[in-house]
N, C-alpha and C. Protein backbone atom coordinates (compact mmCIF):
# COMPACT_ATOMS: atom_id res chain seq x y z
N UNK A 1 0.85 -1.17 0.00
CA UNK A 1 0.00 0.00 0.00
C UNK A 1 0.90 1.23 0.00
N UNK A 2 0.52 1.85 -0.48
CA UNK A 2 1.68 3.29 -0.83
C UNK A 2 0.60 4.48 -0.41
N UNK A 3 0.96 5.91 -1.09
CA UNK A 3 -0.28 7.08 -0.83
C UNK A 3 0.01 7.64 -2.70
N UNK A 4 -0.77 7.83 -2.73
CA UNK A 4 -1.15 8.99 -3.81
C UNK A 4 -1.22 10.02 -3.85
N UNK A 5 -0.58 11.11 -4.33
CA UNK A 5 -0.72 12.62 -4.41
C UNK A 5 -1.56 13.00 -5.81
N UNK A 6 -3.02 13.81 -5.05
CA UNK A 6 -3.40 13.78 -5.98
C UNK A 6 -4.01 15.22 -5.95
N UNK A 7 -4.33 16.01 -6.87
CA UNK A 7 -4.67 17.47 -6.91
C UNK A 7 -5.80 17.95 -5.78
N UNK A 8 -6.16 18.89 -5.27
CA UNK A 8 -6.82 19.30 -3.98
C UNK A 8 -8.48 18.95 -4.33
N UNK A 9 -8.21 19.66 -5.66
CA UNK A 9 -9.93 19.84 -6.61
C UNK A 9 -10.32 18.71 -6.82
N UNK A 10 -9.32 17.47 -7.43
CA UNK A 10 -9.86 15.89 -7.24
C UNK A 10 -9.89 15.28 -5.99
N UNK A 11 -9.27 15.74 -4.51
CA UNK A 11 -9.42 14.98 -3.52
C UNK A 11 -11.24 15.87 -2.66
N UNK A 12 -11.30 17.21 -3.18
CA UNK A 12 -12.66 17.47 -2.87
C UNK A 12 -14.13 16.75 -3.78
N UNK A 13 -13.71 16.29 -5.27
CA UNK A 13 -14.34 15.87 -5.99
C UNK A 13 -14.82 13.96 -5.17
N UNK A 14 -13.23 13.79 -4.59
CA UNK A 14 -13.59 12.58 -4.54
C UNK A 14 -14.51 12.64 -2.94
N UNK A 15 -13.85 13.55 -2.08
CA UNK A 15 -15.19 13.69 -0.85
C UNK A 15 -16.23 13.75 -1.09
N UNK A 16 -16.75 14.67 -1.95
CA UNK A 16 -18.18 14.60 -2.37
C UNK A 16 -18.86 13.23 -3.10
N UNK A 17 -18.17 12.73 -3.79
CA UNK A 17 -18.86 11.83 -4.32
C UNK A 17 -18.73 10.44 -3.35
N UNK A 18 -17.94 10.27 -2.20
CA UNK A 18 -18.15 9.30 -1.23
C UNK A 18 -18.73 9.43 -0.29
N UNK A 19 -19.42 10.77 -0.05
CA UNK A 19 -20.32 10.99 0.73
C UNK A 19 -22.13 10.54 -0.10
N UNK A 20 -22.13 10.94 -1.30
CA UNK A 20 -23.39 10.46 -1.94
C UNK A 20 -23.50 8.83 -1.90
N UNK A 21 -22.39 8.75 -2.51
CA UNK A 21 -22.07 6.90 -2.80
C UNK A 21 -21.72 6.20 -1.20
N UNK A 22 -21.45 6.70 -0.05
CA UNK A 22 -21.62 6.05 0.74
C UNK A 22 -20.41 4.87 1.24
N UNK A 23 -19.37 5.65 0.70
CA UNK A 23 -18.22 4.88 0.19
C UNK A 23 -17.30 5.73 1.27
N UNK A 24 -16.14 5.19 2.03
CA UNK A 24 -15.18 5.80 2.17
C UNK A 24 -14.28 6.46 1.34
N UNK A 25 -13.60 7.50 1.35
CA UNK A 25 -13.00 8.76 0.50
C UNK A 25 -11.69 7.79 0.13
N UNK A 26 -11.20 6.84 0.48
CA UNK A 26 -10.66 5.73 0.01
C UNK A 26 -11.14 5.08 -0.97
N UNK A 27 -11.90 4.12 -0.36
CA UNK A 27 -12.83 3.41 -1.61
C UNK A 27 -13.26 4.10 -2.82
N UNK A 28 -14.04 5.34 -2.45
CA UNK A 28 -14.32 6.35 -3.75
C UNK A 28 -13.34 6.30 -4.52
N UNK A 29 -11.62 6.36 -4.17
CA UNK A 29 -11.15 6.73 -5.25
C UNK A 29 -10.08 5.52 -5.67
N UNK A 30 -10.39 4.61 -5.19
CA UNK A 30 -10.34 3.03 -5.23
C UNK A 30 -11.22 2.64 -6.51
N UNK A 31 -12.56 3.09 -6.33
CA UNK A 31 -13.71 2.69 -7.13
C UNK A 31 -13.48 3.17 -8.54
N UNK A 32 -13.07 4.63 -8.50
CA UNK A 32 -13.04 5.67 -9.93
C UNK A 32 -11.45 5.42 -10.38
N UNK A 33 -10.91 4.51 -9.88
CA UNK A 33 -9.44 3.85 -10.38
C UNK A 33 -9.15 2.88 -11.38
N UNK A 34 -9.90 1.86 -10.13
CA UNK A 34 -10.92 0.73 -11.11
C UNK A 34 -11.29 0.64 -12.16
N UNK A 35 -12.59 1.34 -12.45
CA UNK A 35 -13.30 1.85 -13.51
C UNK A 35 -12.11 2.27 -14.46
N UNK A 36 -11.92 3.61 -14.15
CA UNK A 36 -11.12 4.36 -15.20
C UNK A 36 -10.02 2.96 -16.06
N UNK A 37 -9.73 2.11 -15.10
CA UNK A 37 -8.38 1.29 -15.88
C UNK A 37 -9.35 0.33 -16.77
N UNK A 38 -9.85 0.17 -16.13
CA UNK A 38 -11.25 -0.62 -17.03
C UNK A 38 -11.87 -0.17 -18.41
N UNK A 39 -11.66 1.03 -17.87
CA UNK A 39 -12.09 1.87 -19.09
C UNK A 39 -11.44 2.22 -20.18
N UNK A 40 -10.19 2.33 -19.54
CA UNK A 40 -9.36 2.40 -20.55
C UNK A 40 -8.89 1.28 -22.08
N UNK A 41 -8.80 -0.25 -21.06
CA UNK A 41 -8.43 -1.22 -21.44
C UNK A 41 -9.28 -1.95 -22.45
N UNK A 42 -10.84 -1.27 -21.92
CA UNK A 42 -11.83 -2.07 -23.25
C UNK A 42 -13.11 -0.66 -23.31
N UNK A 43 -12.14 0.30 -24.29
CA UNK A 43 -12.39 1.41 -24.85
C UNK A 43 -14.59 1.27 -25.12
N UNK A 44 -14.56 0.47 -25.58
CA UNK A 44 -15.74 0.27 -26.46
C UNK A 44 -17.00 -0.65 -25.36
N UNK A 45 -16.45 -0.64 -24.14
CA UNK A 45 -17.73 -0.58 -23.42
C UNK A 45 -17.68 0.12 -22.54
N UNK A 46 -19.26 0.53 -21.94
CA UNK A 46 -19.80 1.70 -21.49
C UNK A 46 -19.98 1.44 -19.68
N UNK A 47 -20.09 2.56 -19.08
CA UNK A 47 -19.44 2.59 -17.97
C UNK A 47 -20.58 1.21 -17.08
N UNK A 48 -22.02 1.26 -17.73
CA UNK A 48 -22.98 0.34 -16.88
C UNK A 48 -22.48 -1.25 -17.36
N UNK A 49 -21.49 -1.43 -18.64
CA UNK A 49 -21.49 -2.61 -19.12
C UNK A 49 -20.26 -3.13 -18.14
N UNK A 50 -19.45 -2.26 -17.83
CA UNK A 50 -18.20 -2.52 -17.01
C UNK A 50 -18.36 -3.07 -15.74
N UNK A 51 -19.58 -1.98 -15.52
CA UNK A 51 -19.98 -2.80 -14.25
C UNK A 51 -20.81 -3.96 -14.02
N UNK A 52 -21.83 -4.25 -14.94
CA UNK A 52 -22.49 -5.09 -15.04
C UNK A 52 -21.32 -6.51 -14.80
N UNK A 53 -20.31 -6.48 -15.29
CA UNK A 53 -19.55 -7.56 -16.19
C UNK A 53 -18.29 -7.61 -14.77
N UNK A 54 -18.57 -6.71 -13.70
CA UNK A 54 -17.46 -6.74 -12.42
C UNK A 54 -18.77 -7.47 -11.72
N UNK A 55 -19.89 -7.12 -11.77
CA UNK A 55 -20.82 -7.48 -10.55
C UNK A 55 -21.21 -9.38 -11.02
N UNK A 56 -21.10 -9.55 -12.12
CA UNK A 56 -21.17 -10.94 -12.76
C UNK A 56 -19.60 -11.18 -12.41
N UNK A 57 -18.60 -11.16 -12.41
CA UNK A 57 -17.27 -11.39 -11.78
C UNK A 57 -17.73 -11.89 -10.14
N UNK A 58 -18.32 -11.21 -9.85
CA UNK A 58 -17.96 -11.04 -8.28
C UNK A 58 -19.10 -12.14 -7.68
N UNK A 59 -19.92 -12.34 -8.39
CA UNK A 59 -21.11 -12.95 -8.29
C UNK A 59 -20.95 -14.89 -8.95
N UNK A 60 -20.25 -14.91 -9.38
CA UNK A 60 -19.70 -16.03 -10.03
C UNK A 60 -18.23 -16.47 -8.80
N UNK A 61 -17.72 -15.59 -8.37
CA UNK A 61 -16.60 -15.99 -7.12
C UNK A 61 -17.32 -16.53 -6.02
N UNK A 62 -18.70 -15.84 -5.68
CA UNK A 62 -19.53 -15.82 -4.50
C UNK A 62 -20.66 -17.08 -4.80
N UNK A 63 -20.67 -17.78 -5.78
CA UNK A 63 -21.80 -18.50 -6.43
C UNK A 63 -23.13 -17.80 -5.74
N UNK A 64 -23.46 -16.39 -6.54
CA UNK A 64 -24.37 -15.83 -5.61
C UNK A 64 -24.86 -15.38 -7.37
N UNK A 65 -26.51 -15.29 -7.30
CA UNK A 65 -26.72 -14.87 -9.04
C UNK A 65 -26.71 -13.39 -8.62
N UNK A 66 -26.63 -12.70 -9.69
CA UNK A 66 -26.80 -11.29 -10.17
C UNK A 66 -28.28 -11.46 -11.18
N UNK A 67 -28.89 -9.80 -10.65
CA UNK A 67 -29.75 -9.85 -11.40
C UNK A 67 -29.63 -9.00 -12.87
């Protein structure tokens, strides 16, 4: 585990949005890390397909269905 230096305006961006999402200001930017590398790597799907396709990941580890 290391730290990240990251601009003031993205560490207020990321408070706010882990306060809606309910997420620690960690996790928040844990979560939008994720994604983003995700995003990067398979350009041509969309941010609900990414997730759809982590929550079927995670759900297939857990033998738990997704709806």
């Amino acid at each position: 585990m290391g730290l990240v230096k990251i601009d003031d305006s993205l560490h207020q961006d990321v408070r706010r949005a882990s306060a809606v999402m309910c997420r620690s200001i960690n996790a928040q930017a844990e979560f939008w890390m994720k994604i983003g590398m995700l995003a990067e790597a398979n350009p041509t799907l969309a941010f609900t397909d990414i997730v759809k396709t982590q929550l079927q990941m995670v759900a297939a580890e857990t033998n738990a269905e997704v709806a």
